[in-house]
Protein backbone atom coordinates (compact mmCIF):
# COMPACT_ATOMS: atom_id res chain seq x y z
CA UNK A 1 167.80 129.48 133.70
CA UNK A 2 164.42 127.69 133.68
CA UNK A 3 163.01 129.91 130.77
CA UNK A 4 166.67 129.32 128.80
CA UNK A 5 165.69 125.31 128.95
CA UNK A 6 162.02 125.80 127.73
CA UNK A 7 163.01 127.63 125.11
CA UNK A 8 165.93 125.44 123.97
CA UNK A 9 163.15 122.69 124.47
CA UNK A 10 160.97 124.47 122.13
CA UNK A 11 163.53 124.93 119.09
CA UNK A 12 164.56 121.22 119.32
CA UNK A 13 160.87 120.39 118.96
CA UNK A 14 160.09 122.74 116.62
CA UNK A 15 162.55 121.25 114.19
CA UNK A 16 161.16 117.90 114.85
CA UNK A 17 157.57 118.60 113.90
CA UNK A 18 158.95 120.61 110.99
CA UNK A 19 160.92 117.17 109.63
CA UNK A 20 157.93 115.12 110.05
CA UNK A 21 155.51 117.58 107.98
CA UNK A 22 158.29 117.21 105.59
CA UNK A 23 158.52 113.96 105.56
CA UNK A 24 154.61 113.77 105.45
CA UNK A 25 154.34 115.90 102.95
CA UNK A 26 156.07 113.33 100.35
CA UNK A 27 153.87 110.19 102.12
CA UNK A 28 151.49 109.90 98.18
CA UNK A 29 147.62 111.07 98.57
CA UNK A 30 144.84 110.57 96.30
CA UNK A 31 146.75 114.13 94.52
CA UNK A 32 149.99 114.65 93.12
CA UNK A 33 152.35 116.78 94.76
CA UNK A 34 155.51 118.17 93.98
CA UNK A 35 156.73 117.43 97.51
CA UNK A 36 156.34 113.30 96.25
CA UNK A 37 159.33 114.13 94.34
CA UNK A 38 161.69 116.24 97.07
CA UNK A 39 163.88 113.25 98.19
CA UNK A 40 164.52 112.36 94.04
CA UNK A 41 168.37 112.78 93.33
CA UNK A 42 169.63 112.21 89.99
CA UNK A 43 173.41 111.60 88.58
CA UNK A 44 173.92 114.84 86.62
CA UNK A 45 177.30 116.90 86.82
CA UNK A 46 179.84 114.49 88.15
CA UNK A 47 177.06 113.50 91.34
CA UNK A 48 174.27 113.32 92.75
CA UNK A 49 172.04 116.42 92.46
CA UNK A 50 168.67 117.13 94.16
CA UNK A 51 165.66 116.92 91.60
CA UNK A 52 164.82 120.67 92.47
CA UNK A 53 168.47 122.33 91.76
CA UNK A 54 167.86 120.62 87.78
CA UNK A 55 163.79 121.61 86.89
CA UNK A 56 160.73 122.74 88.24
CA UNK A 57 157.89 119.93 89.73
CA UNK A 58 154.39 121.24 89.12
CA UNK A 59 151.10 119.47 89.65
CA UNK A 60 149.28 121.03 86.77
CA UNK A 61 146.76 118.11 87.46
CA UNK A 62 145.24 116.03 89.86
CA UNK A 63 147.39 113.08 89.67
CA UNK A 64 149.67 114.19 87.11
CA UNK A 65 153.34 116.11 87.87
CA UNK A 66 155.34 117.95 85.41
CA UNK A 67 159.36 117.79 85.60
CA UNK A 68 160.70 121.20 83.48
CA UNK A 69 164.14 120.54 83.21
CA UNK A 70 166.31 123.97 82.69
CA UNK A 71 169.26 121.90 81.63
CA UNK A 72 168.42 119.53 78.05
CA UNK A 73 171.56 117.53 78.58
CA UNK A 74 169.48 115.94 81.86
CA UNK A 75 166.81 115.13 80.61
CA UNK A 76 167.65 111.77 80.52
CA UNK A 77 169.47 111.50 83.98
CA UNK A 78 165.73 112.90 85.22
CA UNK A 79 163.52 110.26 83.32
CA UNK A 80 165.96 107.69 84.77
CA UNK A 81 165.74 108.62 88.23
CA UNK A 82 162.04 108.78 87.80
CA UNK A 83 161.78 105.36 86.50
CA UNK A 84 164.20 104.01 89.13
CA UNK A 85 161.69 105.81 91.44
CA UNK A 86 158.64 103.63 89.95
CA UNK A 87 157.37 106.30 87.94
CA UNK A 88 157.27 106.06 84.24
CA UNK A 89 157.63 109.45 82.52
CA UNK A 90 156.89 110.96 79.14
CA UNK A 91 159.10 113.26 77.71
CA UNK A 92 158.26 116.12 75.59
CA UNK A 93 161.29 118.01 75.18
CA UNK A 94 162.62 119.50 78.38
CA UNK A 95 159.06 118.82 79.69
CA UNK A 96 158.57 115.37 81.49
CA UNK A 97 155.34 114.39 82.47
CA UNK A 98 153.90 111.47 85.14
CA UNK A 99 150.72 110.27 85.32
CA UNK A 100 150.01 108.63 88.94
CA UNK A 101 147.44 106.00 88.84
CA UNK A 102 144.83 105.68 90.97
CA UNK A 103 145.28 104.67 94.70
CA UNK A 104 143.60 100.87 95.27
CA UNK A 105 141.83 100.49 99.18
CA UNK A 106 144.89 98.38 100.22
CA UNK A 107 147.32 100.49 98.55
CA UNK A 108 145.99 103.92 100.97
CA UNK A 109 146.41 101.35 104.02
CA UNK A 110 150.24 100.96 102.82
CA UNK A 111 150.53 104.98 103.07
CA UNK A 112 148.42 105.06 106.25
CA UNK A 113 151.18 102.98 107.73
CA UNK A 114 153.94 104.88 106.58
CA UNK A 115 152.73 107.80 108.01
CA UNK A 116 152.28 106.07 111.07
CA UNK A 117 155.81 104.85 111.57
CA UNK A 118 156.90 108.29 110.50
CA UNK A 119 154.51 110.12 113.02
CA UNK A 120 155.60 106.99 116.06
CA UNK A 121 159.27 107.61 115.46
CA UNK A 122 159.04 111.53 115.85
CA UNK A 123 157.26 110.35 119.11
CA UNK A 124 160.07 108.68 120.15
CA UNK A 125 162.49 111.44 118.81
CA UNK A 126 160.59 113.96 121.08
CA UNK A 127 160.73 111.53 124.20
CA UNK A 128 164.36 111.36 123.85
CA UNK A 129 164.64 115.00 123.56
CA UNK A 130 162.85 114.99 126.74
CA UNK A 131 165.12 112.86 128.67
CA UNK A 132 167.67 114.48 127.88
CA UNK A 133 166.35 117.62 128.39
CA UNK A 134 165.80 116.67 131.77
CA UNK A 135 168.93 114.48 132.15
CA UNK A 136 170.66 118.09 131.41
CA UNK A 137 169.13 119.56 134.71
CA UNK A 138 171.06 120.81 136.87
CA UNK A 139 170.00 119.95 140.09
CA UNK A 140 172.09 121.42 142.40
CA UNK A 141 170.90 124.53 140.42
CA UNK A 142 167.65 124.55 141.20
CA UNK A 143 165.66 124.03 144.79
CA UNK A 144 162.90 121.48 144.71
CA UNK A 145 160.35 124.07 144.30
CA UNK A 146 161.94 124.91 140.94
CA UNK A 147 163.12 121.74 139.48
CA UNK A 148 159.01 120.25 140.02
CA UNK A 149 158.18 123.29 138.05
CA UNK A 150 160.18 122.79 135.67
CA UNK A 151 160.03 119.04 134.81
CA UNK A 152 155.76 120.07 135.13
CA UNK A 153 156.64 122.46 132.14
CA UNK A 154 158.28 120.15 130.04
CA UNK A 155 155.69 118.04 130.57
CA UNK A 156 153.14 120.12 129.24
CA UNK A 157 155.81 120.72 126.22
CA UNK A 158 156.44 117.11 125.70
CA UNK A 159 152.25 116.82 125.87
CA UNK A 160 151.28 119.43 123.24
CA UNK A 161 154.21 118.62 121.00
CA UNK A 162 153.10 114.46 121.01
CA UNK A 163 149.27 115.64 120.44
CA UNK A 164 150.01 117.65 117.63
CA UNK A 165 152.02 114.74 116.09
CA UNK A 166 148.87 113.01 116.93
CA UNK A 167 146.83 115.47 114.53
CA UNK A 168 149.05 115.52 111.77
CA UNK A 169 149.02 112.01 111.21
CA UNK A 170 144.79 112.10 111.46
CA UNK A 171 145.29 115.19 109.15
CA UNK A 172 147.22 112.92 106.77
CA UNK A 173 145.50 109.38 106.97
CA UNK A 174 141.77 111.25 106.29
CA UNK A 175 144.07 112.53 103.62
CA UNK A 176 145.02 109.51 102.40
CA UNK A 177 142.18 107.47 102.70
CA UNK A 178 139.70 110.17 100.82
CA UNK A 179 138.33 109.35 97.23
């Protein structure tokens, strides 16, 4: 019973760190990255489709991404939902190409920030998880002996998983904040 909870405990933070790399991942650097784009929808086919079920997103260049769209009769849905986005693309076909300009000081302290309140909100996602986790506890199911144990070990869980949140956002903001 005690090693069922762990591991439940570990899956539910697993997930969370892997939704805050993702949404890391599309926090802008001093490079362009394909992930900047993954949250882009456009209004193609009757909706709203995902960016990456229309083209391909490449960073061919340091601060410039390339949009191949598969489907020519999108083109223009794409450079619209780019320019909505605050990008202005040039199109070259079924090619669209962004330049990103260069980050200003002030402008890296914005994305700092953001990546803060991204990394502080998993924190409080993964304390949450822990209350209920222990909330969920039996305790007429486990002797004293056990249930100490066990809140010790989700603990330590709780403590890894909130120090590794703690090292992707350094990972990110010396990231950002490089030249």
């Amino acid at each position: 019973m005690h090693q069922n909870i762990v591991t439940a405990l570990k899956k539910d933070l697993t997930s969370s760190l892997d939704a805050l790399k993702g949404r890391l991942s599309g926090v802008r650097t001093s490079r362009a990255t394909p992930a900047l784009l993954e949250s882009l929808t456009i209004e193609a086919y009757g909706g709203r489709t995902p960016l990456s079920q229309v083209s391909t997103v490449s960073a061919p260049e340091a601060r410039t991404l390339s949009i191949q769209v598969w489907d020519a009769s999108v083109v223009s849905a794409v450079s619209k939902a780019l320019q909505n986005f605050g990008m202005n693309p040039v199109i070259d076909g079924n090619i669209l190409k962004v330049h990103l300009p260069e980050l200003t000081q002030e402008r890296r302290n914005e994305f700092v920030k953001i990546a803060k309140d991204h990394c502080e909100n998993s924190k409080i996602g993964v304390r949450n998880v822990r209350r209920e986790t222990l909330d969920g506890i039996g305790k007429d199911d486990f002797s004293e002996d056990e249930l100490h144990n066990l809140k010790k070990d989700v603990q330590k869980i709780i403590d890894d998983t909130i120090t590794e949140i703690d090292r992707l956002l350094a990972e990110k903001s010396k990231e950002i904040l490089k030249n």
